[in-house]
Protein backbone atom coordinates (compact mmCIF):
# COMPACT_ATOMS: atom_id res chain seq x y z
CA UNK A 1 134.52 32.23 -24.67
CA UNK A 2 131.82 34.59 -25.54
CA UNK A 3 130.01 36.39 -22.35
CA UNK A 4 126.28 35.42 -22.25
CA UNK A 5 123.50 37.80 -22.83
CA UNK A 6 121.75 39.81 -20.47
CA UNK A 7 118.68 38.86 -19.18
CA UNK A 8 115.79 40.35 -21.88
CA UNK A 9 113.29 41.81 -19.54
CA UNK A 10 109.72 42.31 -21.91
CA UNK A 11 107.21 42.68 -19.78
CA UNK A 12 106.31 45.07 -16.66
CA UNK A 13 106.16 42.22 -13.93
CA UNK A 14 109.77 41.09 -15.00
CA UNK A 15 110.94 44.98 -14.66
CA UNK A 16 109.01 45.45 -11.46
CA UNK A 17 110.56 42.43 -10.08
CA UNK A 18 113.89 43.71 -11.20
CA UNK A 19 112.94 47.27 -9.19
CA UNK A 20 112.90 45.08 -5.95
CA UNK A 21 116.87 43.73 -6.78
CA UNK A 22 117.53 48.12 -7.08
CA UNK A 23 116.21 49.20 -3.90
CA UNK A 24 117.76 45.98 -2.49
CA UNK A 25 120.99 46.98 -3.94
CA UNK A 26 120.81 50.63 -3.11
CA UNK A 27 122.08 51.76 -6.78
CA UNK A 28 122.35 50.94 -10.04
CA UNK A 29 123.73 52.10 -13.74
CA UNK A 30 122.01 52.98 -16.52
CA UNK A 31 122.15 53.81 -20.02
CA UNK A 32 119.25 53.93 -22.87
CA UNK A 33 119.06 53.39 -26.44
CA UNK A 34 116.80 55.05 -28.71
CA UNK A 35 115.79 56.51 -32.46
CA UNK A 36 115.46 60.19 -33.13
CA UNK A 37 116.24 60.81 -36.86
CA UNK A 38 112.68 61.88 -37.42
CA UNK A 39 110.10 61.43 -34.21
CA UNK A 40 108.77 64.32 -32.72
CA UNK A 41 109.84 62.47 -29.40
CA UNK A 42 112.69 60.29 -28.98
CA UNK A 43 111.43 56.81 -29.40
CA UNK A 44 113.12 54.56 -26.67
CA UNK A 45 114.41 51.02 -27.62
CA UNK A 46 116.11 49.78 -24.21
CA UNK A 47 116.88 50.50 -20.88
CA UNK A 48 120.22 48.52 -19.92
CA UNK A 49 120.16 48.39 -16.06
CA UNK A 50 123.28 47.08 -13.68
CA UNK A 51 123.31 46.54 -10.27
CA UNK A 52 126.56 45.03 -8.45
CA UNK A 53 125.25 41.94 -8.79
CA UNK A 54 123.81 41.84 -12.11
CA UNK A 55 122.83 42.91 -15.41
CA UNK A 56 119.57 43.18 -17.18
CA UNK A 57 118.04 45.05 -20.79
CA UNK A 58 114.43 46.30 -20.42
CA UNK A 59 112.92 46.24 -23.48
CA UNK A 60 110.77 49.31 -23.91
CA UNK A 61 109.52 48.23 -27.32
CA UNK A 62 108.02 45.51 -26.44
CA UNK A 63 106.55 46.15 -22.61
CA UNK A 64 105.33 49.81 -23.61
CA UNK A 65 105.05 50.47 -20.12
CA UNK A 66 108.54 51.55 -17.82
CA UNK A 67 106.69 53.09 -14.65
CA UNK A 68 107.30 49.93 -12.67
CA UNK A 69 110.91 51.35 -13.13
CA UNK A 70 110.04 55.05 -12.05
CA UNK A 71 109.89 54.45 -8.35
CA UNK A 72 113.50 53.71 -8.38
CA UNK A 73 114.43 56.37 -10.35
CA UNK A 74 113.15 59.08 -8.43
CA UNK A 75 114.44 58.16 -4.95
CA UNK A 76 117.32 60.28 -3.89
CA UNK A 77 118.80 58.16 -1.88
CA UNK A 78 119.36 55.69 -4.82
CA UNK A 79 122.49 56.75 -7.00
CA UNK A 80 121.44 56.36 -10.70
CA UNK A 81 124.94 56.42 -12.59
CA UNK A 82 125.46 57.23 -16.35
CA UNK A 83 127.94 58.23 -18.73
CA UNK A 84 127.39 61.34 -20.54
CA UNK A 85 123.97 60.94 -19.82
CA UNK A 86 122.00 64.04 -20.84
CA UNK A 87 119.74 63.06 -22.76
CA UNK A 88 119.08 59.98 -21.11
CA UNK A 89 117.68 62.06 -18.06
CA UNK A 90 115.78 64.22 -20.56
CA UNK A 91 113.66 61.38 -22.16
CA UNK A 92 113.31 59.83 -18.37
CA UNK A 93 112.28 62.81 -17.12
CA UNK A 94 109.43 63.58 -20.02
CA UNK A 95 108.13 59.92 -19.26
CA UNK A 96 108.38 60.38 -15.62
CA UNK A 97 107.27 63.55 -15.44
CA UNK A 98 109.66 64.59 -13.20
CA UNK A 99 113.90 64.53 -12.85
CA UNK A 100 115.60 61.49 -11.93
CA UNK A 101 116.96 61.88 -8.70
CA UNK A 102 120.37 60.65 -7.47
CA UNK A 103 122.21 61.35 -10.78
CA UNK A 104 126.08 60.53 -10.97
CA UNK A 105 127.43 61.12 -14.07
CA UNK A 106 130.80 59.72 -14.57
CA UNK A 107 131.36 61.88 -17.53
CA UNK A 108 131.18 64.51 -14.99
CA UNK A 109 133.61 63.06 -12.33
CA UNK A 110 135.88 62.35 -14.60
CA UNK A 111 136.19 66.35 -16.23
CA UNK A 112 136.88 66.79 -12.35
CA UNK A 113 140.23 64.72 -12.73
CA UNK A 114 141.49 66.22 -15.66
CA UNK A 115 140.10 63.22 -17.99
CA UNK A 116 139.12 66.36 -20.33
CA UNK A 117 135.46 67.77 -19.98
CA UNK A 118 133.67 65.36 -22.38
CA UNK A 119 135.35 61.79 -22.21
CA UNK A 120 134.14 58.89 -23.94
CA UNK A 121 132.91 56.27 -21.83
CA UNK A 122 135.30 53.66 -23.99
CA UNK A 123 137.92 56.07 -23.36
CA UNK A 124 137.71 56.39 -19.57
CA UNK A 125 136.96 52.41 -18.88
CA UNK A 126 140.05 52.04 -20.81
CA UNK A 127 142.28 54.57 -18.99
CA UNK A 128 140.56 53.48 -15.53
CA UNK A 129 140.09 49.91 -15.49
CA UNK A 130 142.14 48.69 -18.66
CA UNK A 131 138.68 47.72 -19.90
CA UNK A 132 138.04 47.92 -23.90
CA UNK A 133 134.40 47.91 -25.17
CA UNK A 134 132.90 48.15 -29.12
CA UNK A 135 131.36 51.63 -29.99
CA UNK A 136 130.21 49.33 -33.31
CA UNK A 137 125.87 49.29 -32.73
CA UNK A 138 125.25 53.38 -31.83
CA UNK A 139 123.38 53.83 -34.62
CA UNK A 140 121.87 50.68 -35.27
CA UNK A 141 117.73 50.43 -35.40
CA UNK A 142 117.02 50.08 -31.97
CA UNK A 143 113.32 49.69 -31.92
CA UNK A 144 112.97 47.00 -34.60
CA UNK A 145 112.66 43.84 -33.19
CA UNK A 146 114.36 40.84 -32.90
CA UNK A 147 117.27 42.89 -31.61
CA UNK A 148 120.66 40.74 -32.70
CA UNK A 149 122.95 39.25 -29.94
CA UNK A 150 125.94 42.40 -31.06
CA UNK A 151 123.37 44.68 -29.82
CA UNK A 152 122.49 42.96 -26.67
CA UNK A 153 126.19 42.62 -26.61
CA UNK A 154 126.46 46.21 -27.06
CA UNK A 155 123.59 47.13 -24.82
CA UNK A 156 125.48 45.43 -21.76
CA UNK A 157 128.99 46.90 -22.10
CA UNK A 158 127.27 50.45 -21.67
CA UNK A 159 126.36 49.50 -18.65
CA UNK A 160 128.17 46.37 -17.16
CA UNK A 161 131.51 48.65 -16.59
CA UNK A 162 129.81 51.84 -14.78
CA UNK A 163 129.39 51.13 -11.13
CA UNK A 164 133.52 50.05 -10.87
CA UNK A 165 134.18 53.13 -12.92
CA UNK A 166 132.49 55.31 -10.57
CA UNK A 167 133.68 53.51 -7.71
CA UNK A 168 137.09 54.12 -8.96
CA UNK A 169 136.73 57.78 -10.16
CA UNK A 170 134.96 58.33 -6.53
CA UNK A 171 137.64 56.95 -4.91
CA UNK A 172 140.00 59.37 -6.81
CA UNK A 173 137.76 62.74 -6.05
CA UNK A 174 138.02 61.62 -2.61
CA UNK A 175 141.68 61.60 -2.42
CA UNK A 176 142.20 65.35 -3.84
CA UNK A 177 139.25 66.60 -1.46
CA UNK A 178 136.86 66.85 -4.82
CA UNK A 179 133.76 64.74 -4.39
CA UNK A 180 131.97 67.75 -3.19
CA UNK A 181 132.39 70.02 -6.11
CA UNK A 182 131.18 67.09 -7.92
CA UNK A 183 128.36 66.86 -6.07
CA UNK A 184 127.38 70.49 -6.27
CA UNK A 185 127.32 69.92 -10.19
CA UNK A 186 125.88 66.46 -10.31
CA UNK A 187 122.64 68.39 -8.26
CA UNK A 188 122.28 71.06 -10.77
CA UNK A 189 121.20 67.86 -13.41
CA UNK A 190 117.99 67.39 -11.44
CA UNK A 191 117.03 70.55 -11.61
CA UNK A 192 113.19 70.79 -12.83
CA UNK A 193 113.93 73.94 -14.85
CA UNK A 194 116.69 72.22 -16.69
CA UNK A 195 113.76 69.50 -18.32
CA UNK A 196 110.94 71.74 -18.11
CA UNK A 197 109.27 71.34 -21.57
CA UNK A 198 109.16 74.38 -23.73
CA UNK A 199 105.33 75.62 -23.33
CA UNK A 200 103.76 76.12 -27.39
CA UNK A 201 103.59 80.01 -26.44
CA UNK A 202 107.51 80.08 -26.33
CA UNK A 203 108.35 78.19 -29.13
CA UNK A 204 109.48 81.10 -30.98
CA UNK A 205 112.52 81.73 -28.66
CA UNK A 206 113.91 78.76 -30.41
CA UNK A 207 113.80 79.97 -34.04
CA UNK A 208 116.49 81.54 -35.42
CA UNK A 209 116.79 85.39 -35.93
CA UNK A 210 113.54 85.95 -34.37
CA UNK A 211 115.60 89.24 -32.34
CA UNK A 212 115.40 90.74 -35.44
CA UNK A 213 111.80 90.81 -36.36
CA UNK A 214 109.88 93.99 -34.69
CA UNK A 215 106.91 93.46 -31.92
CA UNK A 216 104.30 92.71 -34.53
CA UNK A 217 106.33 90.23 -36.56
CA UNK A 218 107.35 88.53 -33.53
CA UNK A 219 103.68 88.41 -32.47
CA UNK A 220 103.32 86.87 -36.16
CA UNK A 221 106.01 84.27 -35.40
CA UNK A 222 104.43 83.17 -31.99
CA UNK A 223 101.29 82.16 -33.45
CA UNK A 224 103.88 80.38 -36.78
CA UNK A 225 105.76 78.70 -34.21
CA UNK A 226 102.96 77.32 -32.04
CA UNK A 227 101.23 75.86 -35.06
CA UNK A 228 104.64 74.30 -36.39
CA UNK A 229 105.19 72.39 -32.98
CA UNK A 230 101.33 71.24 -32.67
CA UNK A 231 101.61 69.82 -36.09
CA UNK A 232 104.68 68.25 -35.86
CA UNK A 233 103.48 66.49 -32.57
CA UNK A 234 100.44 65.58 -33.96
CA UNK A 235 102.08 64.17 -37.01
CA UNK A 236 105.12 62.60 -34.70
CA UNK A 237 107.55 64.28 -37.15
CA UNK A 238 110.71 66.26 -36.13
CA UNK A 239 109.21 70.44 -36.52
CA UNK A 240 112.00 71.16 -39.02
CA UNK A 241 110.62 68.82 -41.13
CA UNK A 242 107.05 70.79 -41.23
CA UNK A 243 108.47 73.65 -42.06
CA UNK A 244 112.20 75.55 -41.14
CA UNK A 245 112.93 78.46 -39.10
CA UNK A 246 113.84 80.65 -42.32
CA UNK A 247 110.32 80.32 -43.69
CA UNK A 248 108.82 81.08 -40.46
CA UNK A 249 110.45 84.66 -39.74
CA UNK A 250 109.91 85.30 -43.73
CA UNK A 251 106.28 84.85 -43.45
CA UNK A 252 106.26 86.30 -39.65
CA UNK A 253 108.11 89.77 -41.70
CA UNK A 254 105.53 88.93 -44.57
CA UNK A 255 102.21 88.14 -43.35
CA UNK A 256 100.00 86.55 -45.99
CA UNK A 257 96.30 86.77 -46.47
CA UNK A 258 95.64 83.69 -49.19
CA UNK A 259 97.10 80.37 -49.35
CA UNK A 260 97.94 81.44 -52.92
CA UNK A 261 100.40 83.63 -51.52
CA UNK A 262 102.45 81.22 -49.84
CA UNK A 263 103.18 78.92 -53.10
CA UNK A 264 105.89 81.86 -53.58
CA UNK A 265 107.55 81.26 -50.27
CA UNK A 266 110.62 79.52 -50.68
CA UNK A 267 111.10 76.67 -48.77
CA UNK A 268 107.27 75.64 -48.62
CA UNK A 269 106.79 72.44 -51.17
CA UNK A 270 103.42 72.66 -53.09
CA UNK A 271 102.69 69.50 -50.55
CA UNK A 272 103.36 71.39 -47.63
CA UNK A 273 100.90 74.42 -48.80
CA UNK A 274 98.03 71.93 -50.02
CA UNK A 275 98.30 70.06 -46.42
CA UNK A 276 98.86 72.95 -44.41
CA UNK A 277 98.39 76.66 -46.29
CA UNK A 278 94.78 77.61 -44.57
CA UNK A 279 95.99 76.77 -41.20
CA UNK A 280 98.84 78.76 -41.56
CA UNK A 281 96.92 81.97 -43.19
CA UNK A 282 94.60 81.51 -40.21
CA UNK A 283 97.79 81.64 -37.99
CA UNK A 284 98.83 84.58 -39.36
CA UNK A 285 95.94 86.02 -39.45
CA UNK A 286 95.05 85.38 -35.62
CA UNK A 287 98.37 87.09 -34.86
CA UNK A 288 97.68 90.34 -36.86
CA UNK A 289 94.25 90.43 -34.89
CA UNK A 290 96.23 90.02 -31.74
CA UNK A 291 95.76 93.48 -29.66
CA UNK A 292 99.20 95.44 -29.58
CA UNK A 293 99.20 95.39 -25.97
CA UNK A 294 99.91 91.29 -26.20
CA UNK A 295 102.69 91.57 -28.59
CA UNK A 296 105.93 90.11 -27.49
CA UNK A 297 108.64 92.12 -26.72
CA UNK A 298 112.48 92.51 -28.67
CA UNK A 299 115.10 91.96 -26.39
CA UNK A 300 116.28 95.80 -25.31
CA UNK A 301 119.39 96.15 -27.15
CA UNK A 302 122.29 97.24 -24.56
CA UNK A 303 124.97 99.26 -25.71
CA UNK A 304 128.00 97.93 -23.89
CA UNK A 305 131.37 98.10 -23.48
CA UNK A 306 133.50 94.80 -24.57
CA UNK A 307 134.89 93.86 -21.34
CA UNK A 308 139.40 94.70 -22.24
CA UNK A 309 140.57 92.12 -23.75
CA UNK A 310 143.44 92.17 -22.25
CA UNK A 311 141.95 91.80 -18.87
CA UNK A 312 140.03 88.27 -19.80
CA UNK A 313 143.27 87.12 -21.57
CA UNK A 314 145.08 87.84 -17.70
CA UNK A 315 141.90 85.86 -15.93
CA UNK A 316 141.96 82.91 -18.39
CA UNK A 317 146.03 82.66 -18.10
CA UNK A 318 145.17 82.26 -14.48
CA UNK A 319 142.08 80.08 -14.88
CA UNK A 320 144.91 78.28 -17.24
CA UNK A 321 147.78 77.84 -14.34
CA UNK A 322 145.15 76.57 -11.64
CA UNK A 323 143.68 74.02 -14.16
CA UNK A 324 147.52 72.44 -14.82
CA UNK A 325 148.30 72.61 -10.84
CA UNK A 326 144.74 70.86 -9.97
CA UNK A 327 144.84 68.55 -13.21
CA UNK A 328 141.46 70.18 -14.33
CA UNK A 329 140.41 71.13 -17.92
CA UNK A 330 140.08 75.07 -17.86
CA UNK A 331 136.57 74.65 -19.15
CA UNK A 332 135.27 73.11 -16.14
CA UNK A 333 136.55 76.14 -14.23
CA UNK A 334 135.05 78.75 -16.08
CA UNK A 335 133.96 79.26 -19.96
CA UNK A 336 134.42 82.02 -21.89
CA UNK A 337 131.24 83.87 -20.91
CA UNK A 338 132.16 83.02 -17.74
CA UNK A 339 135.00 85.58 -17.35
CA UNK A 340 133.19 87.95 -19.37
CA UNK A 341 130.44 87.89 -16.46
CA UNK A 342 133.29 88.35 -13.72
CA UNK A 343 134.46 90.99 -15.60
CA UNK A 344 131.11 93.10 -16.11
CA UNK A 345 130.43 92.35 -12.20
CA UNK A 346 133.40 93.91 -11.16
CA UNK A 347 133.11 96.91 -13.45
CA UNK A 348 129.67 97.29 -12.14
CA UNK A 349 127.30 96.87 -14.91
CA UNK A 350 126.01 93.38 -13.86
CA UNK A 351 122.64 94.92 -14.45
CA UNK A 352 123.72 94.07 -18.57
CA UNK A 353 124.05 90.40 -17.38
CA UNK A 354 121.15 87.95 -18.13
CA UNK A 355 119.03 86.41 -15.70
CA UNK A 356 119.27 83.22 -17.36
CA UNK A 357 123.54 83.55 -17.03
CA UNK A 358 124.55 83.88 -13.22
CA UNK A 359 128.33 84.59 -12.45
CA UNK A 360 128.99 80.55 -11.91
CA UNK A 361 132.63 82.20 -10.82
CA UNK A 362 131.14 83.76 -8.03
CA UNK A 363 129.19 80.68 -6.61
CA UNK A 364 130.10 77.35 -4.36
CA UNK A 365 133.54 75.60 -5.25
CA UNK A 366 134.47 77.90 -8.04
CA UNK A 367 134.35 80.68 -5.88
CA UNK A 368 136.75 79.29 -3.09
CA UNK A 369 139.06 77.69 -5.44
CA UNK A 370 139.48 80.82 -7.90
CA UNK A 371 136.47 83.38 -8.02
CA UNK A 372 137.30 85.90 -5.48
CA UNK A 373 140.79 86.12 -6.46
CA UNK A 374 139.65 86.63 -10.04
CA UNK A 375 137.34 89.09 -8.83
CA UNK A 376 139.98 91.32 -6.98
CA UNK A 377 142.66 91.07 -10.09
CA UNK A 378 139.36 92.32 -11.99
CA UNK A 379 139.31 95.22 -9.54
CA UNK A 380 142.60 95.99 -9.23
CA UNK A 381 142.27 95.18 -5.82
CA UNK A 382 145.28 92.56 -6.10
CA UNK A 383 148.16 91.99 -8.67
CA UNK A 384 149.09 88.57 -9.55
CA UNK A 385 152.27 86.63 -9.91
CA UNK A 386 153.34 83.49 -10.64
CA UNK A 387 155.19 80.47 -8.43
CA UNK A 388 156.54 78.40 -10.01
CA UNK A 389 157.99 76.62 -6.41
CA UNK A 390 154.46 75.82 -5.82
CA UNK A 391 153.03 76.27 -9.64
CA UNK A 392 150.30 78.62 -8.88
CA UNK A 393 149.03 82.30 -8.76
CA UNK A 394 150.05 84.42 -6.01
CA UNK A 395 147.50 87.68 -5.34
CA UNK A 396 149.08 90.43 -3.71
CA UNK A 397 147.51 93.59 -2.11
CA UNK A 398 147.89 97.10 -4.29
CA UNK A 399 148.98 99.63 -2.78
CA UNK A 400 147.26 102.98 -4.01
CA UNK A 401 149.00 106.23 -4.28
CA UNK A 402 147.60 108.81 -2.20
């Protein structure tokens, strides 16, 4: 027998009323489908929503307005769980204005029991709670109405499944003493700065190569960039599609004075010059007037050492045997970068290190469960061995010759 549909909710009352059944509830799931082949903005189809008791599909298409739904959303002490959910919380959070609060990602709890750092949500319901579900409607139209019965079908296995996965995978983190690393990286996700939107005047840190171009260019580019994204929202077209990142930084390194000139850029259509050439000559040209005292800066190139790369391959063979004896993927421990961070802090030049890149190694669960001990190998302070009795890295003390 086929399961029956969800319950369609199109209009605001019907989604406020559902809001009530949340707070009564104290949490629910959620997941969103959308269209972004070539919006400016993500255009949202559906909200599926879940609650212990019940599950419903907002449609966002046809009530336009979701704030009855924001309330919810923002209350701490109501756990909003998703799979993989990133950019769900990115196109809440430009609606709302704000983060949603509460996030639990089982995508996250389950890289924390060695389910691999990006599982699949069919993947996971499958290994967890023997459940199979059809990955068949992703990339169907989700804004053109009537939606089909497979996609409502679709809509609710998203979310029908999540609440008993996270209950499970909870359950599991609680057992091996994890839940609070979890937590600790389920926080970071409602972070303002992580949604903030990307102000017009920094659009250029986005286009490729732009640390090559000198002060002026780059001053050139600002201005190029800027106009690209207020075009491409006014025109609710992706900003690729006005015009690349190539011919940007050629025009930013080859200012033009005409709109004649820019029928040799390549890249620009003849369309794209007749729509658009004398607002971006006057772009240009407003850069070039800009005072030299307003230009933006090139990154200060830093001569430095590569950290030995025989010293990272000795951290990551350790970052290796923990992940095996906790059942973690290494990544979730620490990247890459991450060691390469460890390793500049303990050599002393963290001043080289980015603001925007803190030594994650060096901070809350990572640190306790392998950061310090990396950090004294780094130092020589320690020498490592391995168990095998007990399967893990043994530091000892070095003793220095006099």
């Amino acid at each position: 027998m086929t399961a029956p549909e969800p319950p369609l909710l199109t209009t605001s009352e019907a989604l406020a009323a559902f809001a009530d059944e949340i707070r009564a509830a104290g949490r629910v799931a959620l997941d969103t489908e959308f269209v972004w082949e070539r919006t400016y903005r993500p255009v949202l189809g559906v909200v599926q929503l879940a609650t212990p008791s019940r599950c419903v599909i907002a449609d966002a298409v046809a009530m336009g307005d979701l704030s009855p739904l924001f309330p919810v959303l923002k209350a701490p002490d109501i756990p909003v769980v998703l799979h993989g959910g990133g950019q769900d919380l990115e196109i809440l959070a430009l609606l709302m204005g704000t983060p949603v609060r509460g996030v639990v990602d089982t995508q996250v709890e389950a890289a924390f029991l060695g389910h691999g750092l990006q599982v699949g949500l069919g993947a996971i319901l499958e290994r967890m709670l023997k459940v199979r579900i059809r990955k068949d409607q992703t990339y169907t139209d989700w804004v053109r109405r009537p939606l089909k019965p497979e996609q409502l079908a679709y809509a609710k296995a998203d979310v029908a499944h999540l609440l008993p996965l996270h209950d499970a995978l909870r359950a599991d983190l609680e057992r091996r003493g994890r839940a609070a690393w979890v937590e600790e990286e389920l926080r970071d996700l409602e972070d303002p700065r992580r949604w903030r939107p990307t102000p017009e005047e920094e659009r250029y840190l986005g286009v490729k190569g732009w640390q090559r171009l000198d002060p002026r260019e780059i001053a050139v580019l600002r201005a190029l960039a800027a106009w690209r994204e207020r075009t491409a929202r006014r025109a609710n077209i992706r900003p690729q599609f006005v015009a690349n990142d190539a011919v940007l930084t050629t025009l930013a390194a080859r200012p033009v004075a005409h709109v004649d000139e820019l029928r040799g850029v390549r890249g620009l259509t003849p369309g794209t010059v007749d729509r658009h050439g004398r607002a971006i000559v006057a772009a240009v040209q407003e850069a070039l007037a800009c005072p030299q005292e307003q230009w933006p800066q090139r990154p200060a190139r830093v001569r430095r050492q590569a950290p030995p790369s025989g010293l990272t391959a000795l951290l990551r063979a350790a970052v290796q045997v923990v992940a095996d004896r906790d059942e973690l993927a290494p990544e979730v421990i620490a990247s890459s970068r991450d060691l390469e961070v460890l390793v500049q802090v303990a050599t002393g030049s963290r001043a080289e290190i980015p603001d925007d890149h803190e030594p994650a190694l060096l901070h809350g669960w990572r640190r306790r469960l392998v950061g310090d001990m990396l950090l004294a190998v780094a130092r020589g302070e320690i020498a490592m061995r391995y168990d095998p009795a007990r399967r893990e890295v043994v530091g000892q003390p070095v003793t220095r010759g006099a």
